[in-house]
Protein backbone atom coordinates (compact mmCIF):
# COMPACT_ATOMS: atom_id res chain seq x y z
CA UNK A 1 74.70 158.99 99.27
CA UNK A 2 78.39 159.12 99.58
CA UNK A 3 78.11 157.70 103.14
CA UNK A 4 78.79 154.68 104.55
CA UNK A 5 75.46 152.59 105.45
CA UNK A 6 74.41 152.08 108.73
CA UNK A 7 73.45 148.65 107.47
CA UNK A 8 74.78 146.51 104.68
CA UNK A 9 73.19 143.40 104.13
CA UNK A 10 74.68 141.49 100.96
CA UNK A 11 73.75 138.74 98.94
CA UNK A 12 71.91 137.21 101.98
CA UNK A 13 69.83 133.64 101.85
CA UNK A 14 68.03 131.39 103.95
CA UNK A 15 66.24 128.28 103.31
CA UNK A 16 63.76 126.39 105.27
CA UNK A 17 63.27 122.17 104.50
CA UNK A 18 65.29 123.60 100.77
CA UNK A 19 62.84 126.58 100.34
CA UNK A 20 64.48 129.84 99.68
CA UNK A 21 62.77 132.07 101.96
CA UNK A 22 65.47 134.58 100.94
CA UNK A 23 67.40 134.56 97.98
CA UNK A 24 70.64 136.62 97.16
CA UNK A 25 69.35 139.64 98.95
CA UNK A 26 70.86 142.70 99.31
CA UNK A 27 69.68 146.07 101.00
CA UNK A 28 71.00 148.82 103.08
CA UNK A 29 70.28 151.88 105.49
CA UNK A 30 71.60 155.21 106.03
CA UNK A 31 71.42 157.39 108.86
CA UNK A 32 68.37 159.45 108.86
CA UNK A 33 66.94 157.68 106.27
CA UNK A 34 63.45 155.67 106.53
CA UNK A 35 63.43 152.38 103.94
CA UNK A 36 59.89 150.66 103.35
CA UNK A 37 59.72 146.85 102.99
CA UNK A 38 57.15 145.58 100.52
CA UNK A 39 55.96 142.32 99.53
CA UNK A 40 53.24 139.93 99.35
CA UNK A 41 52.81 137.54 102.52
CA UNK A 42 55.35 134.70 101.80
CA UNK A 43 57.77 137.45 99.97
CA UNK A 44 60.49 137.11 102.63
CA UNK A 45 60.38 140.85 103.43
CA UNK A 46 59.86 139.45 107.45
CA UNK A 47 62.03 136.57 107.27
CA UNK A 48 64.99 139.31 106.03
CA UNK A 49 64.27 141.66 108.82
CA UNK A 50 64.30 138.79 111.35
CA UNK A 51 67.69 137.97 110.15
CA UNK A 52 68.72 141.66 110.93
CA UNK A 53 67.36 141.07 114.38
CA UNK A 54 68.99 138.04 115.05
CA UNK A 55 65.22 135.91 115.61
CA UNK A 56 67.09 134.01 112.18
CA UNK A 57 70.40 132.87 111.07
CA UNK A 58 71.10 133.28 108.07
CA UNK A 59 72.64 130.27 105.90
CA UNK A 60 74.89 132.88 103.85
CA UNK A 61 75.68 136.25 103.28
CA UNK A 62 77.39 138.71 105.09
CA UNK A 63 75.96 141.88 106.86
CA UNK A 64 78.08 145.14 108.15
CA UNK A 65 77.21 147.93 110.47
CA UNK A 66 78.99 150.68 110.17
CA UNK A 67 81.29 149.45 107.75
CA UNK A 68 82.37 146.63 109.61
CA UNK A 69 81.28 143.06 109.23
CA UNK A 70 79.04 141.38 111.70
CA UNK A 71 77.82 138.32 113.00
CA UNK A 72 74.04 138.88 114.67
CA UNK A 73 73.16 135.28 115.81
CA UNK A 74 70.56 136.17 118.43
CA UNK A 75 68.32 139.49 119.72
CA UNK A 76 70.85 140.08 121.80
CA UNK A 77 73.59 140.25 119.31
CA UNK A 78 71.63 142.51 117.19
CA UNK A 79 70.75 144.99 120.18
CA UNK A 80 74.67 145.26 120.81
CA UNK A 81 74.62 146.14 117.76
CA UNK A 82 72.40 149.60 118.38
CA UNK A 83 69.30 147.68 116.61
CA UNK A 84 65.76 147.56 117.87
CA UNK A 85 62.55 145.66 116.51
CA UNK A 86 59.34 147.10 117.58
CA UNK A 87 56.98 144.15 116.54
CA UNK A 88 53.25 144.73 115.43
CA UNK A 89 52.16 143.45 119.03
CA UNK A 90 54.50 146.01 120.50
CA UNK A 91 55.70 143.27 123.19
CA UNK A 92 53.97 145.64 126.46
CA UNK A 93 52.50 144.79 129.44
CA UNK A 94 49.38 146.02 129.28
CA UNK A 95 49.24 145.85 133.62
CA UNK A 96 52.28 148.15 133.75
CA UNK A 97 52.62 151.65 132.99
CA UNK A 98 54.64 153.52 131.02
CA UNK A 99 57.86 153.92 132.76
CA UNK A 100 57.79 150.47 134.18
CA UNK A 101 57.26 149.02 130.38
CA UNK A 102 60.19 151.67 129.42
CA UNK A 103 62.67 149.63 131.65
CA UNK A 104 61.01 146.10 131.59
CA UNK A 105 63.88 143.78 132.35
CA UNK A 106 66.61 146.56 132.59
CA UNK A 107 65.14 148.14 135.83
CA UNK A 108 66.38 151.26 136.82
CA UNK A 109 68.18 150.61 140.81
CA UNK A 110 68.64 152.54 143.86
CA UNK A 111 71.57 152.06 146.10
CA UNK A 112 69.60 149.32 147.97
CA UNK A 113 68.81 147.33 144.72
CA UNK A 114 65.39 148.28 144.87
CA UNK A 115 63.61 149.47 141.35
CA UNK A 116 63.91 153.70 141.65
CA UNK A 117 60.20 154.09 140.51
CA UNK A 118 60.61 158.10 140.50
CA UNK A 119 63.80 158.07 138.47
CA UNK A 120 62.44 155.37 135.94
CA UNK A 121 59.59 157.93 135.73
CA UNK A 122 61.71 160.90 135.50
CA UNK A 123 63.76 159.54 132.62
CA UNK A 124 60.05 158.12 131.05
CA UNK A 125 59.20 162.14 130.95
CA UNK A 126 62.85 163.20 129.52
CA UNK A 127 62.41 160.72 126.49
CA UNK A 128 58.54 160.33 125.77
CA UNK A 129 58.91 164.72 126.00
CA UNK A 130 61.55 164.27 122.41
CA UNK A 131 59.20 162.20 121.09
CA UNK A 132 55.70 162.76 121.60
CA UNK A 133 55.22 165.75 123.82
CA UNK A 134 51.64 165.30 124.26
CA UNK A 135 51.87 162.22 126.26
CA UNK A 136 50.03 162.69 129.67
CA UNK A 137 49.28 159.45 130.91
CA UNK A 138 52.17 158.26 132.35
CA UNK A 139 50.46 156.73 135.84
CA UNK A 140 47.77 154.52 134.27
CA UNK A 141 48.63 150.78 132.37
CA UNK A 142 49.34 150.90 129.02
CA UNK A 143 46.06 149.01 128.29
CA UNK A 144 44.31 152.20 128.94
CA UNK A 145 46.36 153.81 126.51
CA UNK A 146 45.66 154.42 122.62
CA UNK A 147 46.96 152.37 120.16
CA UNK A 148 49.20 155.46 118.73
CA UNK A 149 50.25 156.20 122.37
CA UNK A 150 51.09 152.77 123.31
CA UNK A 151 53.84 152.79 120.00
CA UNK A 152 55.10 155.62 121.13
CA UNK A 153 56.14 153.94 124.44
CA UNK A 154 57.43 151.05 122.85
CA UNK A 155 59.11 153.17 120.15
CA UNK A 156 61.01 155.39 123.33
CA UNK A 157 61.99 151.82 125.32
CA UNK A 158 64.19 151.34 121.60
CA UNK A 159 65.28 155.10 121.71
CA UNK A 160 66.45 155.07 125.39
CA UNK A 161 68.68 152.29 125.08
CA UNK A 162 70.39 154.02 121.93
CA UNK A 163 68.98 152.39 118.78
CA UNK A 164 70.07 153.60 115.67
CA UNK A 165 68.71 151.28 113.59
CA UNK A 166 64.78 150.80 114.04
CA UNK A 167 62.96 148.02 112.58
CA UNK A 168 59.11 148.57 112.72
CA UNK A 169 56.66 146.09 111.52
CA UNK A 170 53.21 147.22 110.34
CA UNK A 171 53.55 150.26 113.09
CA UNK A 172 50.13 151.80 112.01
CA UNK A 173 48.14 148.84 111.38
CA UNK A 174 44.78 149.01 112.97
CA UNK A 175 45.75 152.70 113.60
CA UNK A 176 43.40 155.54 112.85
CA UNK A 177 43.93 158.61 110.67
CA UNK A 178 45.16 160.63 113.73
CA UNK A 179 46.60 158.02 115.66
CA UNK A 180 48.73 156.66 112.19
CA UNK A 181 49.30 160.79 112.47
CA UNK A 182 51.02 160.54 115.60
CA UNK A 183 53.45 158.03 114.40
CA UNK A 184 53.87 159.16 110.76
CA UNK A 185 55.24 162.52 113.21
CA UNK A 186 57.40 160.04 115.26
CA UNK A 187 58.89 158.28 112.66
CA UNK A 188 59.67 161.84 111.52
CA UNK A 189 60.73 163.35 114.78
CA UNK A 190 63.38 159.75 114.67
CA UNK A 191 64.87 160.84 110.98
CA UNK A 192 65.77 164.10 112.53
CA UNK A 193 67.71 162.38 115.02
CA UNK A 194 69.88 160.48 112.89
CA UNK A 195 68.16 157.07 112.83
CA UNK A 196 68.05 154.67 110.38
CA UNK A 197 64.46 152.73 110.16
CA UNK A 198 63.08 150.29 108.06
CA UNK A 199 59.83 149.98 107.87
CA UNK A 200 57.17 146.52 106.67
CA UNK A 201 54.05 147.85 105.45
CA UNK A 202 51.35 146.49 102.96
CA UNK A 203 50.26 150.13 102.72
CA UNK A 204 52.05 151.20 99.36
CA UNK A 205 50.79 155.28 100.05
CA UNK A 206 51.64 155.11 103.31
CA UNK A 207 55.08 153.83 102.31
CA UNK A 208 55.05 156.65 99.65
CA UNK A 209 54.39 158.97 102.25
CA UNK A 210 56.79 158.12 105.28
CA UNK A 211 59.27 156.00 103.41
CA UNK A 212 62.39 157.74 101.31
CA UNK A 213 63.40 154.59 99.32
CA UNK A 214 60.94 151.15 99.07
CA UNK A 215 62.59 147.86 98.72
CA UNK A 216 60.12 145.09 96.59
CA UNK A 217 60.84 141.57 97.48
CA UNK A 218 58.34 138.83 95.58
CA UNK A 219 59.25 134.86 95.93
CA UNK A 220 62.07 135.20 98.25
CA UNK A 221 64.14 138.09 96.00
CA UNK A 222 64.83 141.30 95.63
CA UNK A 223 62.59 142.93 93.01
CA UNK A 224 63.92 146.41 93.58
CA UNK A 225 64.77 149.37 95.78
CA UNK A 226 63.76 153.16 94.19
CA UNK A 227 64.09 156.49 95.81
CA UNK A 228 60.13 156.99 96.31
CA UNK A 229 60.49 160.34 94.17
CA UNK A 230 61.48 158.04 91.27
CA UNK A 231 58.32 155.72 92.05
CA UNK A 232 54.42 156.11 91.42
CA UNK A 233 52.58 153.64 93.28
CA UNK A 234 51.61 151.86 90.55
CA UNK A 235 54.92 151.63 89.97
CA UNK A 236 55.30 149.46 93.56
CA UNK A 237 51.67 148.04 92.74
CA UNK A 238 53.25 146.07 89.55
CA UNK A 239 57.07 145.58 91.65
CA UNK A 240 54.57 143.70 93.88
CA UNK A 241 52.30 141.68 92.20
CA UNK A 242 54.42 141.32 88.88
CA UNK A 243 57.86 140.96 90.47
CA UNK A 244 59.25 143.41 87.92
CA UNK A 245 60.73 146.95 88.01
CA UNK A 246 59.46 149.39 86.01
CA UNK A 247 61.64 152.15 86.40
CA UNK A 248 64.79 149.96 85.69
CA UNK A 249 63.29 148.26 82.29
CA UNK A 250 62.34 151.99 81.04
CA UNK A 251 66.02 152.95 81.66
């Protein structure tokens, strides 16, 4: 790809009491594009991402959206910045519904500066209808809602407010096969609209399904990044557990 990256981040580290969590990392995103995150626990894959989404700082590095450099030194930062986490806990409030989780702290306002309940549902409706136009339950809390549903609302709170760049973490763990379905089609339905997502998993097939490229850290580095066309899963198996790339030693 000839474009420029939604996301650069180069030669990025951070150290806790003189551990490299991260080490000389560097990894990028393109519109429309869906990169997978591998790694053992301790691997730094979440520490890098949390860098991205401004929970870290990191000690060195630089990282450009856009093209242009950028300093993300809190959540806040980074959702100026057009980019979105959706944690595995999905951050709801399970005694809320939908639309009222949708706008959670950014309350839609009538003229009286009272929250507009119908037009926070109405807009609800407009966005959760792009993404998943089989959701019906927008009047009951979220607790009462399936696992595969309840991403989908937190994934349309990101898309409302204009993310383009979508960080998921584990977004079909504890999913079933239809449910992990649903989101597989919503990460999908997300490419087509230009976003750029990455994506932690431990699930190499699933990554080989929903992922174009995989990124391998081990120990804090960067083991790789391969288009997954290029990859078997082996392939990412021994990236993983060996900390070596196949495909580059056979070139």
């Amino acid at each position: 790809m000839t474009t420029t990256p939604l996301v650069e981040m180069r030669d990025i580290s951070i150290a806790f009491g003189g551990i490299k969590a991260v080490d000389h990392v560097s990894l990028d995103l393109h519109a429309g594009e869906v990169v997978g995150l591998l790694g053992h626990n301790g691997a730094g894959k979440s520490t890098l991402i949390k860098i991205l989404s401004g929970a870290y700082k990191k000690d060195s590095g630089t990282i450009r959206v856009d093209g242009k450099e950028v300093e993300i030194d809190s959540p806040r930062d980074a959702r100026d910045l057009n980019i979105e986490t959706i944690y595995q806990t999905l951050a709801l409030a399970d005694n809320l519904d939908a639309a009222s989780n949708l706008f959670l702290g950014r309350e839609l306002t009538n003229g009286l500066g009272f929250v507009d309940d119908a037009k926070q549902e109405a807009e609800c409706r407009k966005v959760l209808a792009r993404l998943n136009p089989n959701f019906k339950k927008f009047n009951v809390p979220v607790s009462a809602l399936s696992g595969g549903q309840r991403q989908s609302v937190a994934i349309a709170r990101a898309v409302y407010f204009n993310a383009r760049i979508l960080i998921m973490d584990e977004p079909t763990a504890a999913l079933g096969v239809h449910e992990t379905k649903m989101v597989a089609d919503l990460i999908d339905e997300l490419k087509a609209q230009g976003l750029g997502i990455f994506l932690i998993s431990h699930d190499t097939r699933e990554m080989m399904e929903l992922c174009d490229r995989v990124s391998v850290m081990k120990n804090g580095k960067m083991v790789g990044t391969e288009r997954v066309e290029d990859v078997t899963e082996d392939d990412i198996l021994s990236m993983i557990i060996l900390g070596k790339n196949p495909v580059r030693e056979a070139a």
